[in-house]
Structure formats: C-alpha cells, structure tokens
C-alpha atoms as a PDB file:
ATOM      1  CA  UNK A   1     115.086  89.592 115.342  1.00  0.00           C
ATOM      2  CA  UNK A   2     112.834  91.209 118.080  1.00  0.00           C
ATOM      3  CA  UNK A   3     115.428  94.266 117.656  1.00  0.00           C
ATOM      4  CA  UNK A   4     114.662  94.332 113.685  1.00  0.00           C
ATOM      5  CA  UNK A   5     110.785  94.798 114.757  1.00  0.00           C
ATOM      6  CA  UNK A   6     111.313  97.282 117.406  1.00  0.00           C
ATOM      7  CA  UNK A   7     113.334  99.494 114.534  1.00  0.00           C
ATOM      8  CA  UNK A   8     110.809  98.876 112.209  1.00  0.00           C
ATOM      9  CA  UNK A   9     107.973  99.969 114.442  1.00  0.00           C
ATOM     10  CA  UNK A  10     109.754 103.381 115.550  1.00  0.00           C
ATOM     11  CA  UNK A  11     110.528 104.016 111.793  1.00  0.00           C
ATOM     12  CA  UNK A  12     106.634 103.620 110.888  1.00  0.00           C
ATOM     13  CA  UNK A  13     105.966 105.842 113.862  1.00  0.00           C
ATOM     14  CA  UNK A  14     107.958 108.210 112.719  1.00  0.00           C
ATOM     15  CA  UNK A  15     107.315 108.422 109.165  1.00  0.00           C
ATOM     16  CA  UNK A  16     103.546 108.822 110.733  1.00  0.00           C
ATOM     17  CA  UNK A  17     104.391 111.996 112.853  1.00  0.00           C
ATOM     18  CA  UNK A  18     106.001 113.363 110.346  1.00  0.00           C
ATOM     19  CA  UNK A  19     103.158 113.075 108.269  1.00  0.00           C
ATOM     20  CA  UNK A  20     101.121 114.459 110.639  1.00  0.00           C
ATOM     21  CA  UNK A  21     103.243 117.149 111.227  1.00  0.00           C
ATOM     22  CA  UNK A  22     103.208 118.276 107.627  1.00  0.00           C
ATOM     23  CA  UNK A  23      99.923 118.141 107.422  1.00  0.00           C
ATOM     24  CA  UNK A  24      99.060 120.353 109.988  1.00  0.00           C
ATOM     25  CA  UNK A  25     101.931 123.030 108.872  1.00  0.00           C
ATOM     26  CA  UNK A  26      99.869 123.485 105.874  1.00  0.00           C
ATOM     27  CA  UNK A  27      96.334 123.808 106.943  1.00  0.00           C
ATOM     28  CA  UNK A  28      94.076 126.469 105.844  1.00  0.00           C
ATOM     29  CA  UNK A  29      91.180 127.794 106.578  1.00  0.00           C
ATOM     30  CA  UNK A  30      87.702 128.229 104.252  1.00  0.00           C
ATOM     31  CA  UNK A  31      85.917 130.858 104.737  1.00  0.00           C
ATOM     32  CA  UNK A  32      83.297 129.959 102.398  1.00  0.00           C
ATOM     33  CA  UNK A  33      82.208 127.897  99.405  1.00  0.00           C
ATOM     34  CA  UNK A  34      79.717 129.254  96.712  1.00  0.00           C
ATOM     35  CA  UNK A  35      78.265 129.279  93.238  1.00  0.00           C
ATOM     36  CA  UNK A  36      78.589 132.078  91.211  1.00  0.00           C
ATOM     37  CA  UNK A  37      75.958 131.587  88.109  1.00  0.00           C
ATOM     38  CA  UNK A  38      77.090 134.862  85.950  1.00  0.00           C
ATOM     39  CA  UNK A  39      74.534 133.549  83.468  1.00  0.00           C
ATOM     40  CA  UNK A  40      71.666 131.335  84.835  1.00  0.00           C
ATOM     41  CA  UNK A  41      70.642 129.991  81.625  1.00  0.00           C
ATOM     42  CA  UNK A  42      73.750 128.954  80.742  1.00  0.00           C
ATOM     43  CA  UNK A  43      75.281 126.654  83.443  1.00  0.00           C
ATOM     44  CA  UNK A  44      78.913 126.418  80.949  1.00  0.00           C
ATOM     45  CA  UNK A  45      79.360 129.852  82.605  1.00  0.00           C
ATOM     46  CA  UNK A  46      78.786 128.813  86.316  1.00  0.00           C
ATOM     47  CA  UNK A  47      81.665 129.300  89.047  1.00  0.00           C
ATOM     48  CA  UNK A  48      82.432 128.068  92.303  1.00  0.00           C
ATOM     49  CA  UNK A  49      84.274 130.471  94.579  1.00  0.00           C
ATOM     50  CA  UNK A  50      85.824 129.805  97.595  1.00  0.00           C
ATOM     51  CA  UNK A  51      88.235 132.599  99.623  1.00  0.00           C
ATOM     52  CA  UNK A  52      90.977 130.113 101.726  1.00  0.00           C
ATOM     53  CA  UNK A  53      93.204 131.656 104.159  1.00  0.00           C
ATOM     54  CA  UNK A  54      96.332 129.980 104.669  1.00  0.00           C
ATOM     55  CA  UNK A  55      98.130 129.316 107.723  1.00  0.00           C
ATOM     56  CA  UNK A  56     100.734 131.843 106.925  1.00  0.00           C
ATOM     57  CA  UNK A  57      97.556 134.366 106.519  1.00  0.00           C
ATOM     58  CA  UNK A  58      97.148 134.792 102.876  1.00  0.00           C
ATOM     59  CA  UNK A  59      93.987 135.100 101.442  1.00  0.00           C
ATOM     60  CA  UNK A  60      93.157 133.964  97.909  1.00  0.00           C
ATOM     61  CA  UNK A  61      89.893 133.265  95.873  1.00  0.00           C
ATOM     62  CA  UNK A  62      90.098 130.072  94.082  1.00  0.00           C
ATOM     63  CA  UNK A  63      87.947 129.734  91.117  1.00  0.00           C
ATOM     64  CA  UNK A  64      87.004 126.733  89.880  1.00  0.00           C
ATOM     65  CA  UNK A  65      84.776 127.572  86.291  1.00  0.00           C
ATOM     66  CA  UNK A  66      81.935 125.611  84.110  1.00  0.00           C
ATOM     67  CA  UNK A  67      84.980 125.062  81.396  1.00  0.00           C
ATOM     68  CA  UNK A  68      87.441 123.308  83.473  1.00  0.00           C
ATOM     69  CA  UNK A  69      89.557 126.118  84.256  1.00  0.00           C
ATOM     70  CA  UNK A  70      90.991 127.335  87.577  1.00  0.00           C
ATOM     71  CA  UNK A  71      92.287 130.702  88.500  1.00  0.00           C
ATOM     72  CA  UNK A  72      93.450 131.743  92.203  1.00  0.00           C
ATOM     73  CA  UNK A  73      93.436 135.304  92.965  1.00  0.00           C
ATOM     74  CA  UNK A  74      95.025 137.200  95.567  1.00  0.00           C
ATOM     75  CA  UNK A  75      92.591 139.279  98.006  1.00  0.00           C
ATOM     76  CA  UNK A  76      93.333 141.314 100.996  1.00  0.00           C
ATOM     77  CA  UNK A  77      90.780 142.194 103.725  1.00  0.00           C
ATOM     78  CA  UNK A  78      89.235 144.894 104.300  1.00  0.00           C
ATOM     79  CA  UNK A  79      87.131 143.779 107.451  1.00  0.00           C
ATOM     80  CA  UNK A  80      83.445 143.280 108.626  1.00  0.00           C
ATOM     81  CA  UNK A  81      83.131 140.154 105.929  1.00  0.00           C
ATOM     82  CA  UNK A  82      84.942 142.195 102.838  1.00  0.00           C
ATOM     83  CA  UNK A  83      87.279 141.073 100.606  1.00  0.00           C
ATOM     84  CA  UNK A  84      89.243 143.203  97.955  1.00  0.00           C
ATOM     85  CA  UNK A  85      91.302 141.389  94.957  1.00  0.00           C
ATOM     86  CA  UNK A  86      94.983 142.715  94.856  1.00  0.00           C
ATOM     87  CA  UNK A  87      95.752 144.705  91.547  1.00  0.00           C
ATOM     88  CA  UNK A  88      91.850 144.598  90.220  1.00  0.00           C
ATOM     89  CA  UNK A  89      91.620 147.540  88.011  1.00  0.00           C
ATOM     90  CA  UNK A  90      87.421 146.945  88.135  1.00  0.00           C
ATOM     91  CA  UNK A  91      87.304 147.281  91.740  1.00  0.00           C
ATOM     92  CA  UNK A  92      86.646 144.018  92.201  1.00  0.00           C
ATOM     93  CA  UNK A  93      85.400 143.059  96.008  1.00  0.00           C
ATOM     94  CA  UNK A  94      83.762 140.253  97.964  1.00  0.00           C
ATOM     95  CA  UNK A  95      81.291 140.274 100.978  1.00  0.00           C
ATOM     96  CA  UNK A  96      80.173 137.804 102.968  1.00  0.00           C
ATOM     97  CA  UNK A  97      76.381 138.500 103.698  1.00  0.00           C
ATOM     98  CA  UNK A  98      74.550 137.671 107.137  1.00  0.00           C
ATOM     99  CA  UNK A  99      72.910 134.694 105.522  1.00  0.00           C
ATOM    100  CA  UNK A 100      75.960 133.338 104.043  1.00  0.00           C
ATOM    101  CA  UNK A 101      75.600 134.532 100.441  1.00  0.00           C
ATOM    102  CA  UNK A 102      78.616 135.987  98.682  1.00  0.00           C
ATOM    103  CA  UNK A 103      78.090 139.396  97.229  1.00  0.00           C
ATOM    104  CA  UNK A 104      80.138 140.162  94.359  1.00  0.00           C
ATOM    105  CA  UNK A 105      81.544 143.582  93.992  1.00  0.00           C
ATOM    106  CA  UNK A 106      83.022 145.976  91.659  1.00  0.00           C
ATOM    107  CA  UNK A 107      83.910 150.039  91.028  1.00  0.00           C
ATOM    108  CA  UNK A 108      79.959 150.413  90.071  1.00  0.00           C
ATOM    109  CA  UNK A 109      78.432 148.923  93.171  1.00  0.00           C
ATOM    110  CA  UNK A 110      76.635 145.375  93.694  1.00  0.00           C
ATOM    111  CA  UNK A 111      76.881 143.308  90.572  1.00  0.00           C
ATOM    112  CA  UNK A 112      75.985 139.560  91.625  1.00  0.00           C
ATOM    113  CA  UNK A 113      75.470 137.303  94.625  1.00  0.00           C
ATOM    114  CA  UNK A 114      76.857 134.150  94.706  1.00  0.00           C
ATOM    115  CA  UNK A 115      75.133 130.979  96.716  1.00  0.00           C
ATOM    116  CA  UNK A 116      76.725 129.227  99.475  1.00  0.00           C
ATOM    117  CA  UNK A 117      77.405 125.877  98.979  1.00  0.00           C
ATOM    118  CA  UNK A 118      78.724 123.199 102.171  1.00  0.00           C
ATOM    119  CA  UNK A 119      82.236 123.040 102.598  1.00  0.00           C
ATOM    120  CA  UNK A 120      82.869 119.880 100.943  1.00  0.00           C
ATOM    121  CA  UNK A 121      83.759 119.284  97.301  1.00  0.00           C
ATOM    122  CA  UNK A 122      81.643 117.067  95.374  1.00  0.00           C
ATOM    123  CA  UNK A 123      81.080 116.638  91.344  1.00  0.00           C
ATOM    124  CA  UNK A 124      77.744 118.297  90.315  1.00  0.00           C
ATOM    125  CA  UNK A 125      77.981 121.343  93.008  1.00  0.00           C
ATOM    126  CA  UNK A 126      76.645 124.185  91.061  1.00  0.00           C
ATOM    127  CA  UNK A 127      76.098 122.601  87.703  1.00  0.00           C
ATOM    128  CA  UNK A 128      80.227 121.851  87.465  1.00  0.00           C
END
C-alpha cells in the first residue's frame, strides 16, 4: 500500500514538471498591447494590436477587431522600435514611440497612432 502512494506521488510530480516544462518551451514575449481606433466615432471599427515574439523569435501582430475577428500577421524588425509586416504591398510598418504609443505606418508616411493599453486582457479594453 505505502508503495501504491509513493508511485502515485512521483507520477503527479511528474505529470507537474512536465507541465511546467511545456509551458515554459512556449513562452513569448509582448512587446506591447494597444488600441487602434481607425474611426473614433465608430467603436465597431476599433482594434487591439499587440506584436508577440515567440520563443523561437518570430514576430507577429495579432489583431483582435470590433467585429469579432482575428488576424495574425507576420512582421520582421527593422530595429530602434520598428516593425515591418512581411509581404505588405502598402508598406505597412509599426513603431513603438518613446511614450509607449504605437505609430502606424504605411508607403505614404504616418497614418495613425494607436494607444497603449496594460498587458493584460480584459473584456471592454478599447471599446471590444
């Protein structure tokens, strides 16, 4: 009997490191949350951005939008806070400002900035 409990006490330990361990292998890092209001009168058209780089160093923009939808694009850096999506035929880039704002880019220059939001996930953030 005591044998029974010692197995079942290393099994639950080591279901627990491997959980652990999985978790860690696919941690990521934010770089930054924000809201993206294309249209500030109408909040159905409001965006949150965030840029995640993964722990194999990918960097993608996940967009979570007014509507529901999500879209995850692939973006490469181009250093000092710049961030350029793969394949954009509009040029489209993303810099992280001094005071944390997210400027949105394209071919023409400055189009938007986007406001940083904390790094947690909650329902309301930015009208969504």
């Amino acid at each position: 009997m005591k044998m029974r409990a010692n197995l079942n006490r290393h099994c639950v330990l080591t279901a627990f490191l491997i959980t652990a361990i999985m978790s860690l292998a696919h941690a990521e890092t934010s770089i930054g949350r924000w809201c993206d209001e294309a249209i500030p009168t109408l909040p159905q058209y409001n965006s949150i951005l965030e840029i995640v780089i993964s722990d194999g160093g990918a960097i993608e923009l996940r967009t979570r939008n007014g509507d529901g939808t999500r879209t995850v694009t692939a973006l490469s850096e181009l250093g000092g806070g710049i961030y350029a999506a793969k394949g954009s035929s509009t040029g489209e880039k993303y810099r992280v400002e001094p005071d944390g704002s997210l400027a949105l880019l394209n071919h023409e220059g400055f189009a938007r900035l986007a406001i940083r939001l904390d790094d947690t996930s909650k329902r309301g953030d930015c009208g969504i």
